[in-house]
PDB file of N, CA and C in Angstrom:
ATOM      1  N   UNK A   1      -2.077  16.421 -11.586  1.00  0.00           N
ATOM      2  CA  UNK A   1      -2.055  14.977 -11.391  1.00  0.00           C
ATOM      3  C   UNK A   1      -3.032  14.306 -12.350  1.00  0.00           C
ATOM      4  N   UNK A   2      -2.629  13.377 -13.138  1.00  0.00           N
ATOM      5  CA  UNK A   2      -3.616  12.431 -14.072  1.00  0.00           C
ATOM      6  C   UNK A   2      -4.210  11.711 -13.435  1.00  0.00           C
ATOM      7  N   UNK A   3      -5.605  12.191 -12.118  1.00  0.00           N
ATOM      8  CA  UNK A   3      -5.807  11.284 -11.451  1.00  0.00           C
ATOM      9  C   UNK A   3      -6.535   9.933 -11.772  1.00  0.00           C
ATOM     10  N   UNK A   4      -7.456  10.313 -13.367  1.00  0.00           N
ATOM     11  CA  UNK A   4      -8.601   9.217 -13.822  1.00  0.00           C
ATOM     12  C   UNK A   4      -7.498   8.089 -14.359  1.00  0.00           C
ATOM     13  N   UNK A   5      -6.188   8.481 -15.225  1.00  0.00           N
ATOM     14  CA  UNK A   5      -4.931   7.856 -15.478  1.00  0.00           C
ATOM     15  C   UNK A   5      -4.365   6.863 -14.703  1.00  0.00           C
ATOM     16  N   UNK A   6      -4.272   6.913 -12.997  1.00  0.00           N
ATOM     17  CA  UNK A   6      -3.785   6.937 -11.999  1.00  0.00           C
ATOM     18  C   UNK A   6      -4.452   5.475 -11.388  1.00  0.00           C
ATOM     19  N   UNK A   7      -6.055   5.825 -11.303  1.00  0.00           N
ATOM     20  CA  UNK A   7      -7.387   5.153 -11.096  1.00  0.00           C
ATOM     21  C   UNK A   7      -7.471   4.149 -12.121  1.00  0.00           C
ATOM     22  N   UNK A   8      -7.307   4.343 -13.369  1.00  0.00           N
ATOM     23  CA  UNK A   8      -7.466   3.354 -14.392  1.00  0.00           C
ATOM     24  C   UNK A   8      -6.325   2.264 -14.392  1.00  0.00           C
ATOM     25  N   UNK A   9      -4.930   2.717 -14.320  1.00  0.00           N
ATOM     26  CA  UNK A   9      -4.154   1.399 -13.492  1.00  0.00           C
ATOM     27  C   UNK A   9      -4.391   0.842 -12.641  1.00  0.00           C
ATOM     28  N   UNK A  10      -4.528   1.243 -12.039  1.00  0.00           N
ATOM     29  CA  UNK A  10      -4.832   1.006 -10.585  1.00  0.00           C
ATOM     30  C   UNK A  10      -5.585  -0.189 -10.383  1.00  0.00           C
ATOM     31  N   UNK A  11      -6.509   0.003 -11.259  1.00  0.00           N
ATOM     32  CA  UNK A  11      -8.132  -1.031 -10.971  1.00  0.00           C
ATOM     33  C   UNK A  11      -7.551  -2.280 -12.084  1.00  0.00           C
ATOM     34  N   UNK A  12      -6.711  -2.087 -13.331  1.00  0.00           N
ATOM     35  CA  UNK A  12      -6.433  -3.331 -14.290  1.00  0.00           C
ATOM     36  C   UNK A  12      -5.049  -3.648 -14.141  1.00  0.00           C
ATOM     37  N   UNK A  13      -4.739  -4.817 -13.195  1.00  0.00           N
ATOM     38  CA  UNK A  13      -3.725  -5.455 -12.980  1.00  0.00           C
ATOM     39  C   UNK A  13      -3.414  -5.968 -13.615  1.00  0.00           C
ATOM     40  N   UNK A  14      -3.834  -6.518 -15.019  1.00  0.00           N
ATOM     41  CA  UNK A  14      -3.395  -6.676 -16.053  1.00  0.00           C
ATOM     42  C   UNK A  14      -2.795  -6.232 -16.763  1.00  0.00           C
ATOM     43  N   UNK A  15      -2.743  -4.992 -16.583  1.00  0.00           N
ATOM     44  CA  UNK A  15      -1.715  -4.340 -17.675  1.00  0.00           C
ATOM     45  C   UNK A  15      -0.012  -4.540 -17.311  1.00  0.00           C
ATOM     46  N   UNK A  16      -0.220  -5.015 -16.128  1.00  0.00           N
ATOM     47  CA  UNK A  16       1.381  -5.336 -15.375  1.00  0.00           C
ATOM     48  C   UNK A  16       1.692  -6.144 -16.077  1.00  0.00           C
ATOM     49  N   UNK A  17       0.856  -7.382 -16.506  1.00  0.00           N
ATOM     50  CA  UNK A  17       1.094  -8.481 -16.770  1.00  0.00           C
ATOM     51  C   UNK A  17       1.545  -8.514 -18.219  1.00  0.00           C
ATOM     52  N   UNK A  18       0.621  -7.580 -18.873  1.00  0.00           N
ATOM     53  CA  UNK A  18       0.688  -7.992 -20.384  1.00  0.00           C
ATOM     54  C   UNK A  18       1.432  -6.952 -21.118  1.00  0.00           C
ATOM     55  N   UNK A  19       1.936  -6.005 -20.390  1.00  0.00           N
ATOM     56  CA  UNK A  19       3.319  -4.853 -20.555  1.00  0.00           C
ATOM     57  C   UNK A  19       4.494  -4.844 -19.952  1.00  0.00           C
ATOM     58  N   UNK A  20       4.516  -5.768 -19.390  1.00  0.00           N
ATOM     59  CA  UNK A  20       5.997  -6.495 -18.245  1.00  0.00           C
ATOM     60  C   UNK A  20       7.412  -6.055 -19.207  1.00  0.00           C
ATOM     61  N   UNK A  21       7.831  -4.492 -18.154  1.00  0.00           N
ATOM     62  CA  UNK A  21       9.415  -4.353 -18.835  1.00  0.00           C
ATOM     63  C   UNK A  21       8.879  -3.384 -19.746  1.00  0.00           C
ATOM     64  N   UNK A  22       7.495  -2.801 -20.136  1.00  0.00           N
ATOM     65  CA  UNK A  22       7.858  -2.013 -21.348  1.00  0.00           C
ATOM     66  C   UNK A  22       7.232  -0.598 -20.781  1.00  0.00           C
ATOM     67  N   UNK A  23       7.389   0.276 -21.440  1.00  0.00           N
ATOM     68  CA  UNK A  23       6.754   1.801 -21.142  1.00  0.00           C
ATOM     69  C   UNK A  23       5.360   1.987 -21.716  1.00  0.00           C
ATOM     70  N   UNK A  24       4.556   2.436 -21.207  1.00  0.00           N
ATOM     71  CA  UNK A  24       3.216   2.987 -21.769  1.00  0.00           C
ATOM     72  C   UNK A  24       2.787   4.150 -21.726  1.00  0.00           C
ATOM     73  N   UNK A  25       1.778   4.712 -22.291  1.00  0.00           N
ATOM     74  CA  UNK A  25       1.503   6.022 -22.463  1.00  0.00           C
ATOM     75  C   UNK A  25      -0.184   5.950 -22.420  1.00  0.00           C
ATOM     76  N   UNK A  26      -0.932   6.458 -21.155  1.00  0.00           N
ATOM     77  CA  UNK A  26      -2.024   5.956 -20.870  1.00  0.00           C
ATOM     78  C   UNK A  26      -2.776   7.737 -21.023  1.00  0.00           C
ATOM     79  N   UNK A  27      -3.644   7.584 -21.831  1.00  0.00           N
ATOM     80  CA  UNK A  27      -4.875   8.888 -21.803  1.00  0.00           C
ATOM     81  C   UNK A  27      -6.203   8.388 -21.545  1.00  0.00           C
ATOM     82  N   UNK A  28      -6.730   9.010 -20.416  1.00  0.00           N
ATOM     83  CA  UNK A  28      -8.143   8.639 -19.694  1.00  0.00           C
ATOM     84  C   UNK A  28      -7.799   7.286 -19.134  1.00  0.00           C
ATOM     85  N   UNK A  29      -8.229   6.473 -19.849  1.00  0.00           N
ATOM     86  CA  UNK A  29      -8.678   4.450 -19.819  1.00  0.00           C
ATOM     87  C   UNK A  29      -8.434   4.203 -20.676  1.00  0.00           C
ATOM     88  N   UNK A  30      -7.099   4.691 -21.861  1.00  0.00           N
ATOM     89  CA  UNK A  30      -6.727   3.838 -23.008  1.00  0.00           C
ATOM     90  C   UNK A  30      -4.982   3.879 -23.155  1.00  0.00           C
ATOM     91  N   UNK A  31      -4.452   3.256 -23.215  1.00  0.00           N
ATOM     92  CA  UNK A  31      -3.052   2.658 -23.840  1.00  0.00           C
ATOM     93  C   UNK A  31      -3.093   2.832 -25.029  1.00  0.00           C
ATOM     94  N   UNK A  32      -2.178   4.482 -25.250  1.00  0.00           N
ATOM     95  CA  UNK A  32      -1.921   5.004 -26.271  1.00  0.00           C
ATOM     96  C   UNK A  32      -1.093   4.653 -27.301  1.00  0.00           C
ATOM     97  N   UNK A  33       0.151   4.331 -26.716  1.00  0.00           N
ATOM     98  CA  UNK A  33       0.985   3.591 -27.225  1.00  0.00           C
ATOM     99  C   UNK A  33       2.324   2.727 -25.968  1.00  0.00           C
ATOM    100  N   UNK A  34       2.915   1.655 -26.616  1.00  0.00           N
ATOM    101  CA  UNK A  34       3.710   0.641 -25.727  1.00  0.00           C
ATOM    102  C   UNK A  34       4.710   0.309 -26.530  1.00  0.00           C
ATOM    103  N   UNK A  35       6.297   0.361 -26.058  1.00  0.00           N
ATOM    104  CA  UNK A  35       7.326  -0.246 -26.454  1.00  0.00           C
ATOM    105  C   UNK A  35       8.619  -0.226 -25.306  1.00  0.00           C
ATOM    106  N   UNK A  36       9.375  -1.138 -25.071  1.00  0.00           N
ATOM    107  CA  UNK A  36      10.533  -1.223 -24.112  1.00  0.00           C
ATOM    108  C   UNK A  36      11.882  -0.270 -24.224  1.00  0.00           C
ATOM    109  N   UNK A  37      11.360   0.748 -25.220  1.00  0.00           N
ATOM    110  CA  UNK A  37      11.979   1.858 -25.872  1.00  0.00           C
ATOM    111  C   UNK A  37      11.292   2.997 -25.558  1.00  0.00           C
ATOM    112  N   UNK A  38      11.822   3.992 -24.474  1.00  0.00           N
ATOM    113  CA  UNK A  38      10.750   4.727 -24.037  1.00  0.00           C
ATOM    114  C   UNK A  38      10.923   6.140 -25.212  1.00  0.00           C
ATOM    115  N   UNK A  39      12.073   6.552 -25.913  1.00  0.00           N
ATOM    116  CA  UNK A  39      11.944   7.640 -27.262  1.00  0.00           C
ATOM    117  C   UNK A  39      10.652   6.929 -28.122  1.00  0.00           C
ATOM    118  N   UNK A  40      10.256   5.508 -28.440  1.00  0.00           N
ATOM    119  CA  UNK A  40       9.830   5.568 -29.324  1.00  0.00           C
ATOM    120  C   UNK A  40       7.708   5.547 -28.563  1.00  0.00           C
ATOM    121  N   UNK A  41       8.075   5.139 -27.497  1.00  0.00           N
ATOM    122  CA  UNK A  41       6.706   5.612 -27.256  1.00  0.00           C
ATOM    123  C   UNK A  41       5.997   7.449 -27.014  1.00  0.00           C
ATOM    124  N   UNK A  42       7.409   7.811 -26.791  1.00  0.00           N
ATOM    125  CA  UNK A  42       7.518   9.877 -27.041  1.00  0.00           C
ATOM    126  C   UNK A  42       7.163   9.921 -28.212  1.00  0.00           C
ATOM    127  N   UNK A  43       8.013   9.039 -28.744  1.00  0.00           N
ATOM    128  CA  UNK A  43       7.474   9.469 -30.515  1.00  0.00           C
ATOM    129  C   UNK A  43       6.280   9.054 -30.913  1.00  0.00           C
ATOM    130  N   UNK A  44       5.266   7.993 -30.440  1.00  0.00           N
ATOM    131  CA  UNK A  44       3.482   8.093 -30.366  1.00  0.00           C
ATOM    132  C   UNK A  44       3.139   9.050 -30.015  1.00  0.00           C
ATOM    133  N   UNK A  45       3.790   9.428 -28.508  1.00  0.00           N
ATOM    134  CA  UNK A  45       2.606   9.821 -27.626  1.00  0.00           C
ATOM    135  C   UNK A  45       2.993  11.627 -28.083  1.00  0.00           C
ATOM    136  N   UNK A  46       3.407  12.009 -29.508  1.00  0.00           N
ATOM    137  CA  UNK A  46       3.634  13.377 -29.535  1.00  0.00           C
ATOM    138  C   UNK A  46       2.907  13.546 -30.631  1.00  0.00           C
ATOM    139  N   UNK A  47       2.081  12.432 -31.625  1.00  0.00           N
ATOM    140  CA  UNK A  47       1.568  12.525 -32.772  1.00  0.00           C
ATOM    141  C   UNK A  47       0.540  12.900 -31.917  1.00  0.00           C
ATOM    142  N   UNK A  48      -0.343  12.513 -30.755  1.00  0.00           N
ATOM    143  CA  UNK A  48      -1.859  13.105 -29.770  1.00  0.00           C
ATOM    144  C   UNK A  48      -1.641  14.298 -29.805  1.00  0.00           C
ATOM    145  N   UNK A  49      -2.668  15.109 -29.671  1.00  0.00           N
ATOM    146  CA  UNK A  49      -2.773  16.236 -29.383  1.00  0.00           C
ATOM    147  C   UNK A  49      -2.797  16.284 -27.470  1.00  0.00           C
ATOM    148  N   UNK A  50      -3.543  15.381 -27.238  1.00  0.00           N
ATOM    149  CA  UNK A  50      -3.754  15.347 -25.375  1.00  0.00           C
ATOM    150  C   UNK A  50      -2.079  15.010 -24.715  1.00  0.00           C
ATOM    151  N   UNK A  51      -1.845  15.748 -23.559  1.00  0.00           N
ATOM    152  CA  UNK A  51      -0.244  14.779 -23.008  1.00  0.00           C
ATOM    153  C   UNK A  51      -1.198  13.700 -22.394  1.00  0.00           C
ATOM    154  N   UNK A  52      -0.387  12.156 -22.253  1.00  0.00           N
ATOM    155  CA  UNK A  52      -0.580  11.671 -21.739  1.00  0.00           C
ATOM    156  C   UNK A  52       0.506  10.720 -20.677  1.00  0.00           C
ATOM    157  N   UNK A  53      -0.223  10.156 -20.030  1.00  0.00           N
ATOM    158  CA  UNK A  53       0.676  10.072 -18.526  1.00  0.00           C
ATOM    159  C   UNK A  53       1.876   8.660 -19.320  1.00  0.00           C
ATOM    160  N   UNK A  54       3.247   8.666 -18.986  1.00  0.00           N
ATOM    161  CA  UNK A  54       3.577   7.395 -19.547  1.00  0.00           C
ATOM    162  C   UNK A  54       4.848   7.574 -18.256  1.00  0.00           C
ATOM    163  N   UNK A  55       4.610   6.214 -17.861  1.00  0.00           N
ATOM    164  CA  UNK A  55       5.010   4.790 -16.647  1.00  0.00           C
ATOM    165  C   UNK A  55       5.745   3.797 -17.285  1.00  0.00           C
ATOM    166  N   UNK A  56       6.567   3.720 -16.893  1.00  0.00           N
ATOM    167  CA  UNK A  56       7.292   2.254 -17.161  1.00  0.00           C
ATOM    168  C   UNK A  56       6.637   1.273 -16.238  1.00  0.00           C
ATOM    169  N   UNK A  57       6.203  -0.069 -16.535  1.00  0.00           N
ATOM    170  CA  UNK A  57       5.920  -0.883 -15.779  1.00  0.00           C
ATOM    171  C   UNK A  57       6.864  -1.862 -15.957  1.00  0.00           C
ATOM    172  N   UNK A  58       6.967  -2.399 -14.030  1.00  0.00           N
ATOM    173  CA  UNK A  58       8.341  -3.256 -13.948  1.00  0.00           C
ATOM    174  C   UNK A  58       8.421  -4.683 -14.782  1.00  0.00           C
ATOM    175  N   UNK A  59       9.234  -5.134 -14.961  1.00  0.00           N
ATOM    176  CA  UNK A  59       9.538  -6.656 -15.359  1.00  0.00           C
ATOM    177  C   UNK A  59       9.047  -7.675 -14.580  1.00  0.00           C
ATOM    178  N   UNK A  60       9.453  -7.568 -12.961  1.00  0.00           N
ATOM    179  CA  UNK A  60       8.990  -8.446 -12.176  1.00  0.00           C
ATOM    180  C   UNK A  60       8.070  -7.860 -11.053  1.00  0.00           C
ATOM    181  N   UNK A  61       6.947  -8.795 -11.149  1.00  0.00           N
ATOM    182  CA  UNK A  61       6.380  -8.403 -10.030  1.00  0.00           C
ATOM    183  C   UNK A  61       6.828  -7.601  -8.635  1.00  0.00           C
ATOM    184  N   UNK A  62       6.557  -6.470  -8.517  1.00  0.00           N
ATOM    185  CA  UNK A  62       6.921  -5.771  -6.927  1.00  0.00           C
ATOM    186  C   UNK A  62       5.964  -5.997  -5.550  1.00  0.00           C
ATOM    187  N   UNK A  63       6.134  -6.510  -4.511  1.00  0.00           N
ATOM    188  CA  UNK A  63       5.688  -6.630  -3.655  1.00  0.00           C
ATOM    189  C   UNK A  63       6.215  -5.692  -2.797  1.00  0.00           C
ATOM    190  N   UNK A  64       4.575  -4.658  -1.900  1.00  0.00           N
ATOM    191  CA  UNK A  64       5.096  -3.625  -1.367  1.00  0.00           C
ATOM    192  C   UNK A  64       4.456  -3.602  -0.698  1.00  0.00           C
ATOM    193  N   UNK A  65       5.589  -3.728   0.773  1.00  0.00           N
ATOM    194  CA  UNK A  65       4.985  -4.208   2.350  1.00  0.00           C
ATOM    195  C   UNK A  65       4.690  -3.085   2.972  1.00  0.00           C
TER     196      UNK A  65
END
């Protein structure tokens, strides 16, 4: 489990905001790479040597009761 990965979303709700609809590729506390094309963020996130965790984040806000 990428738990520090996990923790680092977690805490910046911003990243919902300012990646809305696109895929990311998060190692430790950094945004490796981002595009709404999830091959081409594989294709960043394979130039790292580290795997890192990559999430699509939604378009619209989710509210979860």
């Amino acid at each position: 489990m990428r738990e520090t990965e996990h923790n680092w979303l977690a805490n910046h709700p911003e990243i919902t905001k300012e990646y809305r609809g696109e895929y990311v590729a998060v190692i430790g506390e950094k945004i490796v790479a981002h595009n709404p094309d999830i091959d081409r963020v594989i294709d960043e996130a394979e130039k790292i040597e580290e795997l890192p965790l990559i999430m699509r984040v939604p378009k619209d806000e989710v509210l979860v009761v």
